[in-house]
N, C-alpha and C. Protein backbone atom coordinates (compact mmCIF):
# COMPACT_ATOMS: atom_id res chain seq x y z
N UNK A 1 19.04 175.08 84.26
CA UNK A 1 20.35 174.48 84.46
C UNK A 1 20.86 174.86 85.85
N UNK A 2 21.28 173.92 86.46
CA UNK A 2 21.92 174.01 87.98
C UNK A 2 23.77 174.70 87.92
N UNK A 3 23.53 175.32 89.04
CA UNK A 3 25.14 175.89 89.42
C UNK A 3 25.96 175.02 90.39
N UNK A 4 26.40 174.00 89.78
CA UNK A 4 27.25 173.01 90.62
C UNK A 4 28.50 173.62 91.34
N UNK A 5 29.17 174.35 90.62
CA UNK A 5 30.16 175.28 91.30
C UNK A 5 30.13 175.69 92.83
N UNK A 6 29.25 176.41 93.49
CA UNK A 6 29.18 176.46 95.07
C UNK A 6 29.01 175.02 95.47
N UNK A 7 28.03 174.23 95.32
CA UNK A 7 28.37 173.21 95.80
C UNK A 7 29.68 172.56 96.37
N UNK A 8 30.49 172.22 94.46
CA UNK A 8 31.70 171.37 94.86
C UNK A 8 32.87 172.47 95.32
N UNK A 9 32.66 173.71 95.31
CA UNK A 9 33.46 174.53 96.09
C UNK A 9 33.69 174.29 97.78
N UNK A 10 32.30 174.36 98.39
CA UNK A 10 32.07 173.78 99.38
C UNK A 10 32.46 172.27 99.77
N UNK A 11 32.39 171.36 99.22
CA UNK A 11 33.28 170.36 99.30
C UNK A 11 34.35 170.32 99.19
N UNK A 12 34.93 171.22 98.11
CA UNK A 12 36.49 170.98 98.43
C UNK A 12 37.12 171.73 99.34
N UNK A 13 36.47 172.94 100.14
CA UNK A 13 36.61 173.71 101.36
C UNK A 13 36.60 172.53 102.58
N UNK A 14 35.66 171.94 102.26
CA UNK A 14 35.39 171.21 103.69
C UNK A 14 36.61 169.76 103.94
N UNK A 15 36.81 169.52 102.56
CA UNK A 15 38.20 168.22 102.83
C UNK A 15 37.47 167.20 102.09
N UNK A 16 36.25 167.17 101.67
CA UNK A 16 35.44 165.88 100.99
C UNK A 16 35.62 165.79 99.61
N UNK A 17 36.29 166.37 98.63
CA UNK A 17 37.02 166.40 97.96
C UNK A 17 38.48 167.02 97.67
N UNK A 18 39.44 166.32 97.39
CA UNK A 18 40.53 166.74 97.32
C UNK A 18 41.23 167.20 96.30
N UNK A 19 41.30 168.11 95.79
CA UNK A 19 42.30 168.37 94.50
C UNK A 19 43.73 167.97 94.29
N UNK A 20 44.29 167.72 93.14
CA UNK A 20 45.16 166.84 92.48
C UNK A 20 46.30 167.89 93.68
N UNK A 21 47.23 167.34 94.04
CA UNK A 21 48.68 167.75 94.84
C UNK A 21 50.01 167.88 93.75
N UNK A 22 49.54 166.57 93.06
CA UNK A 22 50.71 166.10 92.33
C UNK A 22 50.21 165.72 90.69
N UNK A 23 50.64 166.73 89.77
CA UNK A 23 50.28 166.65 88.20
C UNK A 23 51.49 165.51 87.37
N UNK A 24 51.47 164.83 86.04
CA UNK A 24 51.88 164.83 85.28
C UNK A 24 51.30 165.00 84.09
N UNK A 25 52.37 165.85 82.80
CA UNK A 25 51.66 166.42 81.95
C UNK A 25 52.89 166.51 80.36
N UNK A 26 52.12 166.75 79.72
CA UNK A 26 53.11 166.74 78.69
C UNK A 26 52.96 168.19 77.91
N UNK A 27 53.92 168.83 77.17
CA UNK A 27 54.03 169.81 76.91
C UNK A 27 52.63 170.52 75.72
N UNK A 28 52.34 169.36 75.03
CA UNK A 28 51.07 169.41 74.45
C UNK A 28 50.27 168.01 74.49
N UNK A 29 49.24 168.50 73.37
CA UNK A 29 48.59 166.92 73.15
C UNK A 29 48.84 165.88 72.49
N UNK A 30 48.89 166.45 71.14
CA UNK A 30 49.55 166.02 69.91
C UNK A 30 50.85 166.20 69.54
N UNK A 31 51.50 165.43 69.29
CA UNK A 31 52.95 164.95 68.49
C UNK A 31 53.50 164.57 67.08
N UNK A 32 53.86 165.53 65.84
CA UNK A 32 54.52 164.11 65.08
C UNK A 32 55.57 163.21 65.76
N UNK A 33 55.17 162.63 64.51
CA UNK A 33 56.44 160.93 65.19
C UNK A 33 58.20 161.57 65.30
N UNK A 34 58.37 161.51 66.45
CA UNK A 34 59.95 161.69 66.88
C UNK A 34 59.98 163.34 66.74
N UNK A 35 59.22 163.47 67.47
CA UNK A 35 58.99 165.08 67.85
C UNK A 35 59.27 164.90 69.21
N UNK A 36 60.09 165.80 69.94
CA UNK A 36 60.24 165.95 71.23
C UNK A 36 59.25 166.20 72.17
N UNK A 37 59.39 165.28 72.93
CA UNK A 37 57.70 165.56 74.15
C UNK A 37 58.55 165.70 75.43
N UNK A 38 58.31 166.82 75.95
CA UNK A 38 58.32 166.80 77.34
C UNK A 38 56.88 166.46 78.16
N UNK A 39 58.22 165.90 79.03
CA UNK A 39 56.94 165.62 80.51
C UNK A 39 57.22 166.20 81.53
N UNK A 40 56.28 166.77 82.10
CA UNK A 40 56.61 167.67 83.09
C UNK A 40 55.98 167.61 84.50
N UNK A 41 56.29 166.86 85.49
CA UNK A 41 55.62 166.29 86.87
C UNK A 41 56.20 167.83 87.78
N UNK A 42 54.66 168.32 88.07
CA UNK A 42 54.28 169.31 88.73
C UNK A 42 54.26 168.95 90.38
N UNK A 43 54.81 169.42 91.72
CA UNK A 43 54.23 168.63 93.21
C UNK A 43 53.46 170.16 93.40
N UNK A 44 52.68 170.24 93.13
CA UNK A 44 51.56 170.98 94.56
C UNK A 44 51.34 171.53 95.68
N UNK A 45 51.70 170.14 96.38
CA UNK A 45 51.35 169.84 97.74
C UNK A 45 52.43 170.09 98.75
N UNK A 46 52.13 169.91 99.53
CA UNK A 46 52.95 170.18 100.63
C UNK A 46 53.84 169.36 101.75
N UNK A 47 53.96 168.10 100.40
CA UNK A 47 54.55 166.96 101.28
C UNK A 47 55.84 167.35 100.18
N UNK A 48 56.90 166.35 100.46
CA UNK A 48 58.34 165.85 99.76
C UNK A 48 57.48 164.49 99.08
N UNK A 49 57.64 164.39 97.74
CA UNK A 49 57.55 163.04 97.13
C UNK A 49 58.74 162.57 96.86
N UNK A 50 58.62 160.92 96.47
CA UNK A 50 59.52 160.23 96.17
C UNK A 50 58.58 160.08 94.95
N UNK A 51 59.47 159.31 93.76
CA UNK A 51 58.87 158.53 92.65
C UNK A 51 60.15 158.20 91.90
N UNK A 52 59.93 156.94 91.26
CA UNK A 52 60.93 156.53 89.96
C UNK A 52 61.83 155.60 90.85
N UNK A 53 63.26 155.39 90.70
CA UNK A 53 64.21 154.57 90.41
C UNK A 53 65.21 154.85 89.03
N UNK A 54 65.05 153.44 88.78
CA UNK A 54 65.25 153.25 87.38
C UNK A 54 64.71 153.97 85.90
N UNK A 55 63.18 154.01 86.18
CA UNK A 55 62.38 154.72 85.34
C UNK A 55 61.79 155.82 86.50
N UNK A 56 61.81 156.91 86.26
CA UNK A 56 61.30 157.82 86.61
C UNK A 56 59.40 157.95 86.24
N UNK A 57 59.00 157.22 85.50
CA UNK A 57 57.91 157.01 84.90
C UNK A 57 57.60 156.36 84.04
N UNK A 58 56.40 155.97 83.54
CA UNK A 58 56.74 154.74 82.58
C UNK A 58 55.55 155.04 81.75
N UNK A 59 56.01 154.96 80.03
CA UNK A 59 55.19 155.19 78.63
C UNK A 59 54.36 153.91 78.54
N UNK A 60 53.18 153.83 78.15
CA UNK A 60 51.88 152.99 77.83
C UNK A 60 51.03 153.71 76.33
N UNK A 61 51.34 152.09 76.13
CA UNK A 61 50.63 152.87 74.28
C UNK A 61 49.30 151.75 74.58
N UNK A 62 48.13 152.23 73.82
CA UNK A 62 46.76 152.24 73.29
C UNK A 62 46.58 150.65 72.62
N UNK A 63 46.46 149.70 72.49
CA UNK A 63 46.57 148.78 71.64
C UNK A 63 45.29 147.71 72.13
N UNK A 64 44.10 148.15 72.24
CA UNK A 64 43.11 147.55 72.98
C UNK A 64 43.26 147.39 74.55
N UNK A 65 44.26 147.58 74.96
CA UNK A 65 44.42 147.64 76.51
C UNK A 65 45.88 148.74 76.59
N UNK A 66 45.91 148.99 77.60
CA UNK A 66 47.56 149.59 78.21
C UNK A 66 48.46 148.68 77.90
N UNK A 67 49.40 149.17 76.85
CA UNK A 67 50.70 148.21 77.09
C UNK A 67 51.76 149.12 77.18
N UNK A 68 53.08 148.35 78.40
CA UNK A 68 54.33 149.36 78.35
C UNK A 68 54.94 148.81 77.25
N UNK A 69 55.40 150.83 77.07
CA UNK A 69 56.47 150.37 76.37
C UNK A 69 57.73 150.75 77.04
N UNK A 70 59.04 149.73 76.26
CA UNK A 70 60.37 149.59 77.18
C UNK A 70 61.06 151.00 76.85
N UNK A 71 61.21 151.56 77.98
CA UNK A 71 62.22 152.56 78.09
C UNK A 71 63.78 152.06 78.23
N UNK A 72 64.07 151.99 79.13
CA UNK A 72 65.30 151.31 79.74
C UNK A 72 65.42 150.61 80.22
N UNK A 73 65.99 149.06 80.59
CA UNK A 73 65.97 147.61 81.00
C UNK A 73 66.75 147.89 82.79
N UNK A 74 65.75 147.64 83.72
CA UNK A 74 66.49 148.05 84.82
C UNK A 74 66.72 146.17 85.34
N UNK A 75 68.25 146.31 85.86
CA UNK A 75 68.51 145.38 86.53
C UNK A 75 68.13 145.33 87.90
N UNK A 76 68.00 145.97 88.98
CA UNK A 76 67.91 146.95 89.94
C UNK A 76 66.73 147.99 90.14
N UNK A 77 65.52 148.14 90.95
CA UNK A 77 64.77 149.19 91.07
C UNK A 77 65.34 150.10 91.50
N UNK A 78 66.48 150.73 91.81
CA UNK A 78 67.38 152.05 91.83
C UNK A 78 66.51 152.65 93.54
N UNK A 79 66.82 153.91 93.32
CA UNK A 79 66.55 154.79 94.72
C UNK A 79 66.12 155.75 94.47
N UNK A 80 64.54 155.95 94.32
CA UNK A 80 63.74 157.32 94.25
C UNK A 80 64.56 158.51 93.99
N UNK A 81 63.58 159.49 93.05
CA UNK A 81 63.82 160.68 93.09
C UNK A 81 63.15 161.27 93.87
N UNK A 82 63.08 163.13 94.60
CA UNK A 82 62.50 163.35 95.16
C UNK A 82 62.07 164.70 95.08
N UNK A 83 61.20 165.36 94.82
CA UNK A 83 60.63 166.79 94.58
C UNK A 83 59.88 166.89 95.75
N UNK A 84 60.19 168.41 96.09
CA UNK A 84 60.27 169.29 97.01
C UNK A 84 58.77 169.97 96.69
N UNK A 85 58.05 170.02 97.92
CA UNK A 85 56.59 171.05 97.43
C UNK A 85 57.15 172.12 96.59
N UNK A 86 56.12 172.47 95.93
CA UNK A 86 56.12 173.49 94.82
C UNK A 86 57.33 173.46 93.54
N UNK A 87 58.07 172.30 93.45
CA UNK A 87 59.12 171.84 92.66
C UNK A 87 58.09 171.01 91.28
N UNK A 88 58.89 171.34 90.09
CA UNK A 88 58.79 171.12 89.27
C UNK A 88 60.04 169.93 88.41
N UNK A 89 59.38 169.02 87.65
CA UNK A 89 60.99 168.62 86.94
C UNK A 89 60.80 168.31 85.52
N UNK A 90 60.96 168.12 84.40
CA UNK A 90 61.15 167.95 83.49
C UNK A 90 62.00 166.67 82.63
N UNK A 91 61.25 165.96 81.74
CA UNK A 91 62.10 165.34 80.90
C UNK A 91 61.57 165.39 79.40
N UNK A 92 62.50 165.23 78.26
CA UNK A 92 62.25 165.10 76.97
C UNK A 92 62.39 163.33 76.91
N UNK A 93 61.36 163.56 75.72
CA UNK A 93 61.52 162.21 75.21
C UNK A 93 61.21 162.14 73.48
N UNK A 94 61.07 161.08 73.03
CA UNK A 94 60.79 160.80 71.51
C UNK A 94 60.47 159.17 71.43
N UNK A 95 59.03 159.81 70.59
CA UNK A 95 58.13 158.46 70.20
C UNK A 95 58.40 158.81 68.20
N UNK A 96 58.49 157.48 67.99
CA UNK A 96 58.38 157.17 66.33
C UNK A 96 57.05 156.65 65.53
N UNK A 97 56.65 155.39 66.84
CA UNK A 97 55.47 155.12 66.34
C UNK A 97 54.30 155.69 66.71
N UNK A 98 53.06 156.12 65.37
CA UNK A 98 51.90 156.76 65.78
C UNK A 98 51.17 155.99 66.48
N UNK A 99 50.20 156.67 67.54
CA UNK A 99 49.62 155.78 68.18
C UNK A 99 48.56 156.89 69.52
N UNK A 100 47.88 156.28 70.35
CA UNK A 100 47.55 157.01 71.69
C UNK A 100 48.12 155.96 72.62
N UNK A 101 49.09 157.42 73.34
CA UNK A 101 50.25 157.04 74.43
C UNK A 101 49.45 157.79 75.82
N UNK A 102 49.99 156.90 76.95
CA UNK A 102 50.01 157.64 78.41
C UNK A 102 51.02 157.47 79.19
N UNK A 103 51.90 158.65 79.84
CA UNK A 103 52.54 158.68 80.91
C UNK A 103 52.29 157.91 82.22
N UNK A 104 52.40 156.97 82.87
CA UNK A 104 52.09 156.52 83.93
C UNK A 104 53.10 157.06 85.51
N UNK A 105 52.65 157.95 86.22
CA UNK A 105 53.72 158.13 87.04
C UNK A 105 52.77 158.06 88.33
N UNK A 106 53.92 157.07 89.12
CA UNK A 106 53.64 156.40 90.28
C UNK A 106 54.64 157.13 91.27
N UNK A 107 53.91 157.55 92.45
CA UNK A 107 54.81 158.25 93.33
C UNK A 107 54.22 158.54 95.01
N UNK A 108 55.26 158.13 95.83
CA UNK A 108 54.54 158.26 97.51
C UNK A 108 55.02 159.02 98.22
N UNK A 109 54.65 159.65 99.18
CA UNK A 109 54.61 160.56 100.09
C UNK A 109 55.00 159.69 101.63
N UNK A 110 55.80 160.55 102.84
CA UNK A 110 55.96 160.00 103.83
C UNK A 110 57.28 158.61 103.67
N UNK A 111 57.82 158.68 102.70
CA UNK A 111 58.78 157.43 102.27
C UNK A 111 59.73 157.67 103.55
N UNK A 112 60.40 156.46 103.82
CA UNK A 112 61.80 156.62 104.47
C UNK A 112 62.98 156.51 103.40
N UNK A 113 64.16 157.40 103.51
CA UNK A 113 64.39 157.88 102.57
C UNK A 113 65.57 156.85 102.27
N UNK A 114 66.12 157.00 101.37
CA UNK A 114 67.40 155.73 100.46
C UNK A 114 67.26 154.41 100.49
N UNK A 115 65.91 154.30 100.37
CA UNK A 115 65.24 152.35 100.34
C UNK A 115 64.72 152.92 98.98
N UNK A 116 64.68 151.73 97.78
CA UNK A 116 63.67 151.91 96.88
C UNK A 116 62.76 151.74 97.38
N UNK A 117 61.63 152.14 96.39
CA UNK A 117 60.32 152.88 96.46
C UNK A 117 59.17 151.33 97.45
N UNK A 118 59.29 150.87 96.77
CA UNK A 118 59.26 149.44 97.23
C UNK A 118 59.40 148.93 98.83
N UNK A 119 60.50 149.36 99.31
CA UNK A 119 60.84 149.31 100.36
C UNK A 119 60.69 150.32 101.43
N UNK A 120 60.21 151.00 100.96
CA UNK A 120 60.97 152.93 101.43
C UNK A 120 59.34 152.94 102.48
N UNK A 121 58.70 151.93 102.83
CA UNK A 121 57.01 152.08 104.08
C UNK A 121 56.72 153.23 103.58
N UNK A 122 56.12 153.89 102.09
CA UNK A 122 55.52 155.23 102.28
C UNK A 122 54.23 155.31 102.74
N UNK A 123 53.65 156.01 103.45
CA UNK A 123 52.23 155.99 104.07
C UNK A 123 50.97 156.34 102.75
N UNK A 124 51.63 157.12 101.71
CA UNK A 124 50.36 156.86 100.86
C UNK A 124 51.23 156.54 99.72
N UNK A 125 50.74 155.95 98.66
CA UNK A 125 51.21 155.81 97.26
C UNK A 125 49.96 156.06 96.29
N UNK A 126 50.52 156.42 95.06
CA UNK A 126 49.61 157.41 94.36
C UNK A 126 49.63 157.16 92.90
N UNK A 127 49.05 156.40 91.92
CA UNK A 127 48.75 156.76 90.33
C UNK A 127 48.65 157.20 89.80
N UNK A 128 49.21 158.49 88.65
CA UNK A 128 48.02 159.04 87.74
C UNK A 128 48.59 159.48 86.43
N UNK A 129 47.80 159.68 85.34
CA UNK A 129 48.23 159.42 84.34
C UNK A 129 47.85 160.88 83.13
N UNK A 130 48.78 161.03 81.85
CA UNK A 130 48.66 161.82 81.22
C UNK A 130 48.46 161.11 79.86
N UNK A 131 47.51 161.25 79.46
CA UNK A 131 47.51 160.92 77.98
C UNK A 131 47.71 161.98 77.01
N UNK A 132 47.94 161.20 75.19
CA UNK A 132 48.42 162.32 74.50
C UNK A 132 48.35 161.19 72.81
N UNK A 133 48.93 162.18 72.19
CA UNK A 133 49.07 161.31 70.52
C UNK A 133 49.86 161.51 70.06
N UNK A 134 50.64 160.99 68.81
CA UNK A 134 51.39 160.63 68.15
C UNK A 134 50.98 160.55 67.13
N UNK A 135 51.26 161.32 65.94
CA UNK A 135 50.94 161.22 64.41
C UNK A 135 49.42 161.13 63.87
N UNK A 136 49.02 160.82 63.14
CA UNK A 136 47.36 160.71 62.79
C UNK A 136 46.97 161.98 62.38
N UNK A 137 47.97 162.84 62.12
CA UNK A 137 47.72 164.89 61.70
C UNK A 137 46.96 164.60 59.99
């Protein structure tokens, strides 16, 4: 059996792989239904992010493909939030129906600041996602 470890150590020393800057995560895996879930978006890195508006992030349930589900009806894409390197933030939420759910949080770096996200020229923008469950115990 091979020791991949020095290898991708060495790559991620050298810049040819990059490790995650920016986490989202939920407080566990599993949920009963209308059990409180936090989510908890970790920054890393060493930039200022922007992310959100209206939705700060957005829930996707399992149903043969990704589908959202509606949080809050925005009229308006609102004006980014913004975490500070090494800043942390937190939200609770509550799901009823069982199912496999994912957090989707979208967020860019380099923004110009009080334009939505949309508008705001950020030089990188970024995807990534937390999955988790709901009921099925």
């Amino acid at each position: 059996m091979r020791n991949f470890s020095l290898p991708i150590f060495m790559l991620l020393m050298m810049g040819c792989i990059s490790q995650p800057t920016v986490s989202v995560s939920t407080d566990k895996d599993k949920y009963e239904p209308d059990q409180p879930i936090t989510v908890i978006i970790h920054n890393r890195g060493h930039d200022l992010i922007f992310f959100g508006g209206c939705n700060d992030f957005t829930v996707e349930k399992w149903e043969g493909e990704w589908k959202v589900e509606i949080q809050k009806i925005c009229i308006w894409e609102g004006f980014p939030e913004k975490l500070s390197p090494g800043g942390k933030k937190s939200y609770e939420m509550r799901i009823e129906k069982e199912g496999t759910y994912r957090i989707r949080f979208e967020y860019g770096i380099g923004c110009v600041e009080g334009k939505p996200l949309s508008q705001a020229s950020c030089s990188l923008f970024k995807t990534i996602y937390s999955e988790f469950e709901v009921g099925g115990s």
